[in-house]
PDB file of N, CA and C in Angstrom:
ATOM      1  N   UNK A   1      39.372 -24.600   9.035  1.00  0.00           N
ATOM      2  CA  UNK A   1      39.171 -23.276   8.464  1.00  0.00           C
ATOM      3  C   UNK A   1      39.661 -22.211   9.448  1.00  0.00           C
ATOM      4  N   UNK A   2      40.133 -20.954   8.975  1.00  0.00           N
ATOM      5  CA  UNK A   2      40.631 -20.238   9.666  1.00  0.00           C
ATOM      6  C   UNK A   2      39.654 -19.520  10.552  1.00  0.00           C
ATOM      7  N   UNK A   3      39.831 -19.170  11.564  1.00  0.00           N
ATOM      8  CA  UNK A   3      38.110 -18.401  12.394  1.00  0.00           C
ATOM      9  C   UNK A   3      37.980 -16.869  11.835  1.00  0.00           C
ATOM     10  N   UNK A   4      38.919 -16.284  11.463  1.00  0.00           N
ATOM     11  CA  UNK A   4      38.445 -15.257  11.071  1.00  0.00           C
ATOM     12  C   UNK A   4      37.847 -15.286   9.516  1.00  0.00           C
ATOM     13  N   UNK A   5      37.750 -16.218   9.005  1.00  0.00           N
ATOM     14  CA  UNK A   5      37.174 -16.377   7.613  1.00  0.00           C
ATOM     15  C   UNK A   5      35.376 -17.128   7.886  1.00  0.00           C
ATOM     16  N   UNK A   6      35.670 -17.512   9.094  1.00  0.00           N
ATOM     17  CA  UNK A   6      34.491 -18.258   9.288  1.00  0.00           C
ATOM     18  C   UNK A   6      33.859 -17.560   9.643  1.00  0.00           C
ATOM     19  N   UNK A   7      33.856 -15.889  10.450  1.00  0.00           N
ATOM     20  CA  UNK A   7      33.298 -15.005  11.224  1.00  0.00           C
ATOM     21  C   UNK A   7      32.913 -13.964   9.811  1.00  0.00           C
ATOM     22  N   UNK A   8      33.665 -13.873   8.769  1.00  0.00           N
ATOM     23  CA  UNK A   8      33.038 -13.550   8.206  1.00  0.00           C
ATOM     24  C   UNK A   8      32.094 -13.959   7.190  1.00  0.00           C
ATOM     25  N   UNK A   9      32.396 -15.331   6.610  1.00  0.00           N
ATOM     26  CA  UNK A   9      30.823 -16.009   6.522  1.00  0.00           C
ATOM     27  C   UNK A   9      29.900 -16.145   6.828  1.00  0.00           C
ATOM     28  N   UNK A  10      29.718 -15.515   8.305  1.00  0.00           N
ATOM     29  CA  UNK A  10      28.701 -16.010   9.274  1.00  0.00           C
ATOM     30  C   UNK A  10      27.997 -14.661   8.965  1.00  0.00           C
ATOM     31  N   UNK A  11      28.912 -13.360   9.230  1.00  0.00           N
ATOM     32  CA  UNK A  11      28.080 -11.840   9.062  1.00  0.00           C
ATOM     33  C   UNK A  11      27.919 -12.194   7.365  1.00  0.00           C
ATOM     34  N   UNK A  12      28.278 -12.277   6.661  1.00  0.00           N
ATOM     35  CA  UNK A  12      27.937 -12.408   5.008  1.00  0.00           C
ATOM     36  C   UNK A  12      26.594 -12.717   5.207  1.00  0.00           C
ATOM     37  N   UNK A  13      26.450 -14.376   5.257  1.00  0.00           N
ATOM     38  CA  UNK A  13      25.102 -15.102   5.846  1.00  0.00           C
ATOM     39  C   UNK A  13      23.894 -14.624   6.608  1.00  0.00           C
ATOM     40  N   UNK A  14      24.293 -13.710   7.274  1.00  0.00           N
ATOM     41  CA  UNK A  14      23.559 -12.763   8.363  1.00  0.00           C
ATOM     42  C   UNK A  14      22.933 -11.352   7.510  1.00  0.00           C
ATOM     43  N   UNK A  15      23.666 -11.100   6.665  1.00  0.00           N
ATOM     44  CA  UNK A  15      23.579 -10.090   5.929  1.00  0.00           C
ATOM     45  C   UNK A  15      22.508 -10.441   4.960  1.00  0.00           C
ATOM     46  N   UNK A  16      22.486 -11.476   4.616  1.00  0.00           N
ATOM     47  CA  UNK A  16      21.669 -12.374   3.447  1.00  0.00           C
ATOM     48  C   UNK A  16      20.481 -12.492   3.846  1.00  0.00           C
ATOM     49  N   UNK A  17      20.351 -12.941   4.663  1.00  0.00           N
ATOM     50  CA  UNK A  17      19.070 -13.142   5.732  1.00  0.00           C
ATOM     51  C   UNK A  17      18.380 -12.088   5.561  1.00  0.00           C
ATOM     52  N   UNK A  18      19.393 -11.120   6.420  1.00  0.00           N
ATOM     53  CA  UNK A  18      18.546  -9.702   6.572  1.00  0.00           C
ATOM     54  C   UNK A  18      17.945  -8.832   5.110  1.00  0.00           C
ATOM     55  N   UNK A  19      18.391  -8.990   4.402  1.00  0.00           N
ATOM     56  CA  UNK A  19      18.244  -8.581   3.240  1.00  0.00           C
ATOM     57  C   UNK A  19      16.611  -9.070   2.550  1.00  0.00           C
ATOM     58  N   UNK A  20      16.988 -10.570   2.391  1.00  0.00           N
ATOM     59  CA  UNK A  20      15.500 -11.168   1.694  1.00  0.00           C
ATOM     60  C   UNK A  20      14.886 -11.211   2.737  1.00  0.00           C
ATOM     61  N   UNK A  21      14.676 -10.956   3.660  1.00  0.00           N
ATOM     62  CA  UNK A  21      13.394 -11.465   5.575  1.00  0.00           C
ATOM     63  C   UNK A  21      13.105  -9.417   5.560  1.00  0.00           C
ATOM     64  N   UNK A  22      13.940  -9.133   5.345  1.00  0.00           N
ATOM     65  CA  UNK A  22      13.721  -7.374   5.849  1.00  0.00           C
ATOM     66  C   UNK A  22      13.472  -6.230   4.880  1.00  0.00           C
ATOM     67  N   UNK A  23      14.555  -6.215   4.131  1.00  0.00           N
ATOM     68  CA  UNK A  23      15.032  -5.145   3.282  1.00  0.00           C
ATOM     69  C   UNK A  23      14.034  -5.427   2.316  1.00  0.00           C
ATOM     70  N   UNK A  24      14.378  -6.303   1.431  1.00  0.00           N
ATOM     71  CA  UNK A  24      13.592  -6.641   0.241  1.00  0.00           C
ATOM     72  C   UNK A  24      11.963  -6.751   0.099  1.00  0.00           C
ATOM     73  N   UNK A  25      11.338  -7.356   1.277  1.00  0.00           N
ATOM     74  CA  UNK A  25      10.033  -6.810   1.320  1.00  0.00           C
ATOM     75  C   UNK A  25       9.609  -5.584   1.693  1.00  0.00           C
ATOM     76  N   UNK A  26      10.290  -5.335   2.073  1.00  0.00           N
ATOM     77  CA  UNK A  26      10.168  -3.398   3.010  1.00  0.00           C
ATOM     78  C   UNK A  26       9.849  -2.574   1.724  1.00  0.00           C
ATOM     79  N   UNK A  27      10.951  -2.943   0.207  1.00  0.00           N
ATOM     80  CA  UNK A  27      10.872  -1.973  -0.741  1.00  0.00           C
ATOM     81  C   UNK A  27       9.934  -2.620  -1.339  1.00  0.00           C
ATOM     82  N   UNK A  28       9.478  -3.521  -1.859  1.00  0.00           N
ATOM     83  CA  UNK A  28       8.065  -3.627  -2.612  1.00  0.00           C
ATOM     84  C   UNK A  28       6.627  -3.242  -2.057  1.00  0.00           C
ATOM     85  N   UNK A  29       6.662  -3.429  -0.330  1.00  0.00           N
ATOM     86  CA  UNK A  29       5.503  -2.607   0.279  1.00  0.00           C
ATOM     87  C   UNK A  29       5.343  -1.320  -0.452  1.00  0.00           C
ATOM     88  N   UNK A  30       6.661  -0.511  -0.261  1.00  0.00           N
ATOM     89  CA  UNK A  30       6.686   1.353  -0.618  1.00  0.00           C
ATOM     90  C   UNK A  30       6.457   1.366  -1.771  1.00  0.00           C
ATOM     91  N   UNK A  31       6.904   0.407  -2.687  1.00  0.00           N
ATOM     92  CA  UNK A  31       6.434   0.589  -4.089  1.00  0.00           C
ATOM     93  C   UNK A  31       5.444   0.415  -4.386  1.00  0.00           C
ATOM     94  N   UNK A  32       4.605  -0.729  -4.187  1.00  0.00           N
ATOM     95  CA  UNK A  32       3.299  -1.096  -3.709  1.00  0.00           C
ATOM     96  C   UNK A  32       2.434   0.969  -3.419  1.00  0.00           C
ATOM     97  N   UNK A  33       2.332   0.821  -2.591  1.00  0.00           N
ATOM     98  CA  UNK A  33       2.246   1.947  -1.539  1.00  0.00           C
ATOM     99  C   UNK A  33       1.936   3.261  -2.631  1.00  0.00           C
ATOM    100  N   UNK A  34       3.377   3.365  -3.027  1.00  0.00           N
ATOM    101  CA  UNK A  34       3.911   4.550  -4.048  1.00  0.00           C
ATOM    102  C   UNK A  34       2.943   4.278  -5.154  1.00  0.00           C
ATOM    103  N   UNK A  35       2.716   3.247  -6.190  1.00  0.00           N
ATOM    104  CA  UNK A  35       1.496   3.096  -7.137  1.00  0.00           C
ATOM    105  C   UNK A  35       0.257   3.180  -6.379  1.00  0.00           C
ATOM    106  N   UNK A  36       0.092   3.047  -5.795  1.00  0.00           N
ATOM    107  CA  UNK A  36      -1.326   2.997  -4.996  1.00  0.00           C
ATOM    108  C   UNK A  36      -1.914   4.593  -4.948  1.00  0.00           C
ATOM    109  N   UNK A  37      -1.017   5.465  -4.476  1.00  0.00           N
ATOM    110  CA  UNK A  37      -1.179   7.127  -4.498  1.00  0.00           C
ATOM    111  C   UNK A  37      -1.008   7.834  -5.684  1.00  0.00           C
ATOM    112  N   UNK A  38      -0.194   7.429  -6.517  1.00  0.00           N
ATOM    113  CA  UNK A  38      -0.418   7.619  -7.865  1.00  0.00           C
ATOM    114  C   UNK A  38      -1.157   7.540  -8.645  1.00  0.00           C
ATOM    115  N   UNK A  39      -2.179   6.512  -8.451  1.00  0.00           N
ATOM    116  CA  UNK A  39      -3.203   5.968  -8.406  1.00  0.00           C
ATOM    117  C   UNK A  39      -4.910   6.367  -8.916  1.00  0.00           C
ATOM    118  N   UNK A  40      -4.828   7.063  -7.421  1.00  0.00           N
ATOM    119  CA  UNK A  40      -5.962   7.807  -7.030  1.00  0.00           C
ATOM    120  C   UNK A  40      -6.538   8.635  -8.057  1.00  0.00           C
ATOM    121  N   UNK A  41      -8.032   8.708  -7.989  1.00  0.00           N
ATOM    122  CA  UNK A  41      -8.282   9.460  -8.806  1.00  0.00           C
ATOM    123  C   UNK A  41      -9.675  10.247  -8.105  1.00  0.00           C
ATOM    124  N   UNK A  42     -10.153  11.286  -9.335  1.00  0.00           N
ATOM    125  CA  UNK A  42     -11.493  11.743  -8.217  1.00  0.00           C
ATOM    126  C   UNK A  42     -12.235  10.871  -8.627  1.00  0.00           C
ATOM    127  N   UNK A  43     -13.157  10.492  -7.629  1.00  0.00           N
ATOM    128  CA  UNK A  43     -14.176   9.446  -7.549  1.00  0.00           C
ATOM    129  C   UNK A  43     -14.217   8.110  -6.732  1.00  0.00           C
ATOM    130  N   UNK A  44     -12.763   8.335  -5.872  1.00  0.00           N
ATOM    131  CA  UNK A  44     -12.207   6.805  -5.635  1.00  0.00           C
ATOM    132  C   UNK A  44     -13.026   6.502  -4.549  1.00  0.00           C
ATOM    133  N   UNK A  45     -13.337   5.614  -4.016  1.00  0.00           N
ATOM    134  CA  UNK A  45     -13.232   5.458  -2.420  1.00  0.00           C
ATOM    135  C   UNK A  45     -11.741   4.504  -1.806  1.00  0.00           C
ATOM    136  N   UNK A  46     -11.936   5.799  -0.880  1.00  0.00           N
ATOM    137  CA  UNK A  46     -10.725   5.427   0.338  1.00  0.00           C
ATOM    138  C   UNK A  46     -10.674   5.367   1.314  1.00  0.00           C
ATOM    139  N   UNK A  47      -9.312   4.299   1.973  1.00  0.00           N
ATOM    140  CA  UNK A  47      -9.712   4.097   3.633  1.00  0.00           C
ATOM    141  C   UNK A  47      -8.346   5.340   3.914  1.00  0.00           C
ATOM    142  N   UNK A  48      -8.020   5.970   5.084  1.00  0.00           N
ATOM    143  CA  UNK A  48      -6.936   6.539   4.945  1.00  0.00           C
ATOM    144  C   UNK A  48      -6.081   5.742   5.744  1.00  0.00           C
ATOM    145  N   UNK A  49      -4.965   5.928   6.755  1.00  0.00           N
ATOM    146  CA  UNK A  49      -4.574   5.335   7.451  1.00  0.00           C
ATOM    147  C   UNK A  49      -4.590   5.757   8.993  1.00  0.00           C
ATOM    148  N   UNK A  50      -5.940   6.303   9.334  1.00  0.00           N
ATOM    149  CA  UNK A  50      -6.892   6.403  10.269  1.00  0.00           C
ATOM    150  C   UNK A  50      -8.059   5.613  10.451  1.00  0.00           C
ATOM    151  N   UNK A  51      -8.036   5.546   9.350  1.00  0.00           N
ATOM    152  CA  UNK A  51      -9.519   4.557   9.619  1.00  0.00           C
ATOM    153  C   UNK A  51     -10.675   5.182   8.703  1.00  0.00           C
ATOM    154  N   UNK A  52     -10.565   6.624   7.968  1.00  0.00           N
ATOM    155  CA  UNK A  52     -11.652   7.145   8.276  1.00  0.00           C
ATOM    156  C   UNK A  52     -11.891   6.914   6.608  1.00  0.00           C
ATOM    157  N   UNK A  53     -13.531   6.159   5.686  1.00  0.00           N
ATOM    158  CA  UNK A  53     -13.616   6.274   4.478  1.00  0.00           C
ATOM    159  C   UNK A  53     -14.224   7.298   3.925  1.00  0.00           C
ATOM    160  N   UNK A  54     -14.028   7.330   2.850  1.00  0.00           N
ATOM    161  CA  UNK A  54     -14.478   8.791   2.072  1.00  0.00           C
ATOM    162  C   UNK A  54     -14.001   8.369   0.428  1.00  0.00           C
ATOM    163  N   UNK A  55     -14.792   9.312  -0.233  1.00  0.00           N
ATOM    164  CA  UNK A  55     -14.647   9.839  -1.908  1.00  0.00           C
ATOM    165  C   UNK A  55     -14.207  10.708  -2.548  1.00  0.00           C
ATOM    166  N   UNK A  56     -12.855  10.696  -2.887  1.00  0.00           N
ATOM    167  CA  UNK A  56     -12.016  11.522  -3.402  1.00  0.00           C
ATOM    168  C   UNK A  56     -12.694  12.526  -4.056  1.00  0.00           C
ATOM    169  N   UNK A  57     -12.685  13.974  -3.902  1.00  0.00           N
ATOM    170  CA  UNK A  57     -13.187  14.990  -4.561  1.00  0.00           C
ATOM    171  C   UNK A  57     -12.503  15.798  -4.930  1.00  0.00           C
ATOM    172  N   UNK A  58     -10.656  15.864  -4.740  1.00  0.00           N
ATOM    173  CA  UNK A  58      -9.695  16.625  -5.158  1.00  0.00           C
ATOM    174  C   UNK A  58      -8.815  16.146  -5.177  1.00  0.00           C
ATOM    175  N   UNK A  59      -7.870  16.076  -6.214  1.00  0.00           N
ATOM    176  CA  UNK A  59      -6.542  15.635  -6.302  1.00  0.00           C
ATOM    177  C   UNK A  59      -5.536  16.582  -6.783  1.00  0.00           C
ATOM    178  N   UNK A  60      -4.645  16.944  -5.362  1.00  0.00           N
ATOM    179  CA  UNK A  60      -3.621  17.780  -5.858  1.00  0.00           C
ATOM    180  C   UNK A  60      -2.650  17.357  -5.995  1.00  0.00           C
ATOM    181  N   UNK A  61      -1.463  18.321  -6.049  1.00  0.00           N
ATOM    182  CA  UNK A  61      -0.204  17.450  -6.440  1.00  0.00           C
ATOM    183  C   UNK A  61       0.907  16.793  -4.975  1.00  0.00           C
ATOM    184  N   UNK A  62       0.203  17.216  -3.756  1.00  0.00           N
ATOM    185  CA  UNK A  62       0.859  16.927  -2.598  1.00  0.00           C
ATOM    186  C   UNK A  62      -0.585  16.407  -1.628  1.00  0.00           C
ATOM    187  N   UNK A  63      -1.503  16.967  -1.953  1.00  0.00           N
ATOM    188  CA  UNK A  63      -2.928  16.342  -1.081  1.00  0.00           C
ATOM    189  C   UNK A  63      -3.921  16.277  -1.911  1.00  0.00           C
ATOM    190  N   UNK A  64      -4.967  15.947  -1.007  1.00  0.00           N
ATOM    191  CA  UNK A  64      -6.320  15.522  -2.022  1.00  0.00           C
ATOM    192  C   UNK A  64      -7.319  15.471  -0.923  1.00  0.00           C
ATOM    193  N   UNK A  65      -8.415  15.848  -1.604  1.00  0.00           N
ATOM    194  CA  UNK A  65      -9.702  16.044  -0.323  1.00  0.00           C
ATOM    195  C   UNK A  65     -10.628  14.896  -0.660  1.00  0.00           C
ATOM    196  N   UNK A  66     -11.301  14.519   0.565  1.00  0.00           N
ATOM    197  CA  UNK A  66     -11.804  13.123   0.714  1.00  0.00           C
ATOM    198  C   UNK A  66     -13.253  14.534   1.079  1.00  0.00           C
ATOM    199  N   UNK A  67     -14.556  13.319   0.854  1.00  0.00           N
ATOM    200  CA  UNK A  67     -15.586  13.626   1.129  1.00  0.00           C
ATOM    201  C   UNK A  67     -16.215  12.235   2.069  1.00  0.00           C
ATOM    202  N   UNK A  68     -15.977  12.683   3.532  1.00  0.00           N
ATOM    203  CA  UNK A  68     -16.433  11.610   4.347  1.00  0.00           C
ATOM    204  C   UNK A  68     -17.857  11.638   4.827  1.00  0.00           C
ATOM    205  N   UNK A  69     -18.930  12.334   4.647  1.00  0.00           N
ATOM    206  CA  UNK A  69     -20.005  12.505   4.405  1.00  0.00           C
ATOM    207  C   UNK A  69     -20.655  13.742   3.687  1.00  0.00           C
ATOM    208  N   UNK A  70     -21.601  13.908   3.448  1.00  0.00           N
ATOM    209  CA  UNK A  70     -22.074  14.714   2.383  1.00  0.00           C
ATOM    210  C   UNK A  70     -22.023  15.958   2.507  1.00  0.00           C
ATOM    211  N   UNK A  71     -21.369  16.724   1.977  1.00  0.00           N
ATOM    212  CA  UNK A  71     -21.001  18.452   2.640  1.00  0.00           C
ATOM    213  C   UNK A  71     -19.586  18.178   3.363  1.00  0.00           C
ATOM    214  N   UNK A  72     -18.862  17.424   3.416  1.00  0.00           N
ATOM    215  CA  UNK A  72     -17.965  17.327   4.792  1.00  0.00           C
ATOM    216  C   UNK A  72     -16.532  17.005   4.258  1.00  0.00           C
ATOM    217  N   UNK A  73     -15.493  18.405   3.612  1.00  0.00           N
ATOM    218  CA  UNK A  73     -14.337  18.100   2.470  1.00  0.00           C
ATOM    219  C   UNK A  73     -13.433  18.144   3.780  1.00  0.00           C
ATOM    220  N   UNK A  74     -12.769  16.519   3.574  1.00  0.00           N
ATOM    221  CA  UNK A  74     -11.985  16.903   4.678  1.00  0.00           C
ATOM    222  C   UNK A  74     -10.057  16.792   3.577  1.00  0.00           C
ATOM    223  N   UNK A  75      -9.200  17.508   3.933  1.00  0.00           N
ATOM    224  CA  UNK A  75      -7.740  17.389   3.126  1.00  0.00           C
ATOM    225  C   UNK A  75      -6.689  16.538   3.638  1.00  0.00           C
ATOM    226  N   UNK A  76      -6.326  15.435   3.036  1.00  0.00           N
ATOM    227  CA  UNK A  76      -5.506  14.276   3.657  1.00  0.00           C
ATOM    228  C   UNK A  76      -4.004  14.742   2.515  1.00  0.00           C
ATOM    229  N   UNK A  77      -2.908  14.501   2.901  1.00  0.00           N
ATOM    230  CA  UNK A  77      -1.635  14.387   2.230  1.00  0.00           C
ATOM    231  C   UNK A  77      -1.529  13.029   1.865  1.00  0.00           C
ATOM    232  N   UNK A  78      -1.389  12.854   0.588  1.00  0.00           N
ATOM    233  CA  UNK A  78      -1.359  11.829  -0.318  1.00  0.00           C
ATOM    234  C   UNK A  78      -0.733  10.583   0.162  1.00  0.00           C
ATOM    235  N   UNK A  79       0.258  10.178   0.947  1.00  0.00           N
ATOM    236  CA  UNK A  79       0.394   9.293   2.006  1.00  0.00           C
ATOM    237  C   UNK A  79      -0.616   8.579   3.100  1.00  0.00           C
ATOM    238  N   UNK A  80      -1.413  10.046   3.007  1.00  0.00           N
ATOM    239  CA  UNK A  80      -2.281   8.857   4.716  1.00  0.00           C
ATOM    240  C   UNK A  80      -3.301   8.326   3.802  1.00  0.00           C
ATOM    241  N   UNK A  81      -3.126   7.714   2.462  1.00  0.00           N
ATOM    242  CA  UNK A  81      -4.131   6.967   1.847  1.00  0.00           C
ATOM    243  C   UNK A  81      -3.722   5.242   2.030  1.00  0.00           C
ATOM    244  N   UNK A  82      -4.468   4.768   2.635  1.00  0.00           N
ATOM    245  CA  UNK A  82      -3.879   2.547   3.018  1.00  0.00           C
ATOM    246  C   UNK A  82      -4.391   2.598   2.018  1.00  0.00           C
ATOM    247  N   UNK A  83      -5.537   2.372   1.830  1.00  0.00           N
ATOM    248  CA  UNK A  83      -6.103   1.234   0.151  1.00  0.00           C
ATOM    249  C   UNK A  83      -7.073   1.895  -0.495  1.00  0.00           C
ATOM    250  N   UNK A  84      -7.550   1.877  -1.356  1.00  0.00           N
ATOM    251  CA  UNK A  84      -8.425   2.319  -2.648  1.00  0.00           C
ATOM    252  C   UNK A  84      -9.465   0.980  -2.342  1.00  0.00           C
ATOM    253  N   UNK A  85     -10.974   1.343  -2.080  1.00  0.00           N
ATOM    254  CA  UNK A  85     -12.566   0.345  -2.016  1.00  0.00           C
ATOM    255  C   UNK A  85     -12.784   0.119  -3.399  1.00  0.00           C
ATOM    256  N   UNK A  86     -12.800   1.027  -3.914  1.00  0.00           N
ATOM    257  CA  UNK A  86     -13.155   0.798  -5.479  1.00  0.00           C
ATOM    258  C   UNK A  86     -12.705  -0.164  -6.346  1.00  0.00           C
ATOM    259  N   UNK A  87     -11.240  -0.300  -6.175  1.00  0.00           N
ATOM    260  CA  UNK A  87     -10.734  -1.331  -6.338  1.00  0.00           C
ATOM    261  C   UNK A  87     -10.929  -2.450  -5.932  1.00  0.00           C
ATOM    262  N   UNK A  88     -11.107  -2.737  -4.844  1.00  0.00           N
ATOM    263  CA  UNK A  88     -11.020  -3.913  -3.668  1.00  0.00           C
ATOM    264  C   UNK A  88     -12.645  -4.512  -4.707  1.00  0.00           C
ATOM    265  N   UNK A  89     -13.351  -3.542  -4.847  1.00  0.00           N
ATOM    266  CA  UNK A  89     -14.940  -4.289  -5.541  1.00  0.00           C
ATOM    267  C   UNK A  89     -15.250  -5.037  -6.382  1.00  0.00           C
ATOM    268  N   UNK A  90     -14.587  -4.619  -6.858  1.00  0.00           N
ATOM    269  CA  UNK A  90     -13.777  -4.734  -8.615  1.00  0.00           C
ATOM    270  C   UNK A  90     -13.348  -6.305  -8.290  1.00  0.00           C
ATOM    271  N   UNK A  91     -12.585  -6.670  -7.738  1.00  0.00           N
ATOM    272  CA  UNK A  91     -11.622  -7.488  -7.643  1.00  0.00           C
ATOM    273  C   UNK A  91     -12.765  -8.836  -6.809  1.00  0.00           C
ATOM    274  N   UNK A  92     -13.539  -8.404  -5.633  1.00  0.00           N
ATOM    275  CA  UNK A  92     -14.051  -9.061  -4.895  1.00  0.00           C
ATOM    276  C   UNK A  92     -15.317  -9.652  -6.302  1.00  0.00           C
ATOM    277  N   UNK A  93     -15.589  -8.814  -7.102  1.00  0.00           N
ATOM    278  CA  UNK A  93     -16.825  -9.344  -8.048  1.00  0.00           C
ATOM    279  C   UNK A  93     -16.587 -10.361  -8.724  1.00  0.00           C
ATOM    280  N   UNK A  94     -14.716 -10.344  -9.432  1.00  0.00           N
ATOM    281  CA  UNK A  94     -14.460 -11.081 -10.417  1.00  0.00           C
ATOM    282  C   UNK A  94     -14.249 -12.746  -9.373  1.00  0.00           C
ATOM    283  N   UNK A  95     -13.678 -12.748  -8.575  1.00  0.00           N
ATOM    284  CA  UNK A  95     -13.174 -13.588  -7.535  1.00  0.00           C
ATOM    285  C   UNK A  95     -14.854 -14.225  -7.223  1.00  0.00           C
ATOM    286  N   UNK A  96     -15.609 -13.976  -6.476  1.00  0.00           N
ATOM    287  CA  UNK A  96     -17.323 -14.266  -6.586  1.00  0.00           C
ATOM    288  C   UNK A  96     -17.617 -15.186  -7.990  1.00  0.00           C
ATOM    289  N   UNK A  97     -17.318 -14.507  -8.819  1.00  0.00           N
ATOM    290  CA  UNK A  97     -18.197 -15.300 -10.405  1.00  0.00           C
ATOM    291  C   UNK A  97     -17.389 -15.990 -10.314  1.00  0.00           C
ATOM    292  N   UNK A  98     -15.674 -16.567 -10.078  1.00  0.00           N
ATOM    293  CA  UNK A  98     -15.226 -17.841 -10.418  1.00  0.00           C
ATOM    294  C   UNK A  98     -15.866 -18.477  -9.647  1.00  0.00           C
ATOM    295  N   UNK A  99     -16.093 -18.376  -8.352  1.00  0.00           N
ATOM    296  CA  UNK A  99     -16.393 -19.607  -6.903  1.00  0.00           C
ATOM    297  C   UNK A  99     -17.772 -19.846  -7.977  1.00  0.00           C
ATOM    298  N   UNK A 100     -18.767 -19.187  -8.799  1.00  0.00           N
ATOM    299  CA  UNK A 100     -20.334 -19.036  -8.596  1.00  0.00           C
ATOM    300  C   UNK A 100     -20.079 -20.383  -9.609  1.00  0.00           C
ATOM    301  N   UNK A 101     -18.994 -20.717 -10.533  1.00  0.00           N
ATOM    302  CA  UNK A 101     -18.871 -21.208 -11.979  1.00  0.00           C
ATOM    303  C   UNK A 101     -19.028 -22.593 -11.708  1.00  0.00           C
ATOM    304  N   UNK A 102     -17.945 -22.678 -10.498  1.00  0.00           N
ATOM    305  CA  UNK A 102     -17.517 -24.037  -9.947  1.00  0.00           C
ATOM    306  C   UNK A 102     -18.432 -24.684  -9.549  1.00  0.00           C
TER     307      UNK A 102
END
């Protein structure tokens, strides 16, 4: 085979790699991510991506105010939200009653 045909099989191959190992999970995280903030609603509980939990008490169209203890509105930009609790409960209850069945 000629080497310059083989050098570019090799970056093709390399390219491939990088693509499904990198690229391709990278965009379903953000999408992931992106429904997740869309999401939100008032009432939720959330972790942000500080650490800090709280109960959605405002939802605007660029931020939303968390209530991290009682009296205490603090305003996060719709990004520093990691995960929705409310959900996670939801999910942990149904998951519980199968193990309880078995």
């Amino acid at each position: 085979m000629d080497p310059a045909f083989t050098q570019i099989l090799i970056l093709g191959l390399l390219f491939g790699v990088f693509y499904f190992m990198l690229i391709r999970p990278q965009k379903k995280r953000a999408e992931t991510h992106r429904n997740l903030i869309e999401s939100v609603e008032v009432g939720d509980e959330v972790v942000t991506i500080g650490g800090l939990h709280g109960r959605v008490t405002r939802v605007g169209e660029d931020d939303l105010d968390i209530e991290a203890a009682p009296g205490t509105n603090l305003k996060f930009v719709k990004s520093a939200i990691a995960r929705k609790l409310t959900e996670d409960e939801d999910e942990d209850e149904e998951i519980g009653a199968t193990s309880e069945e078995e």
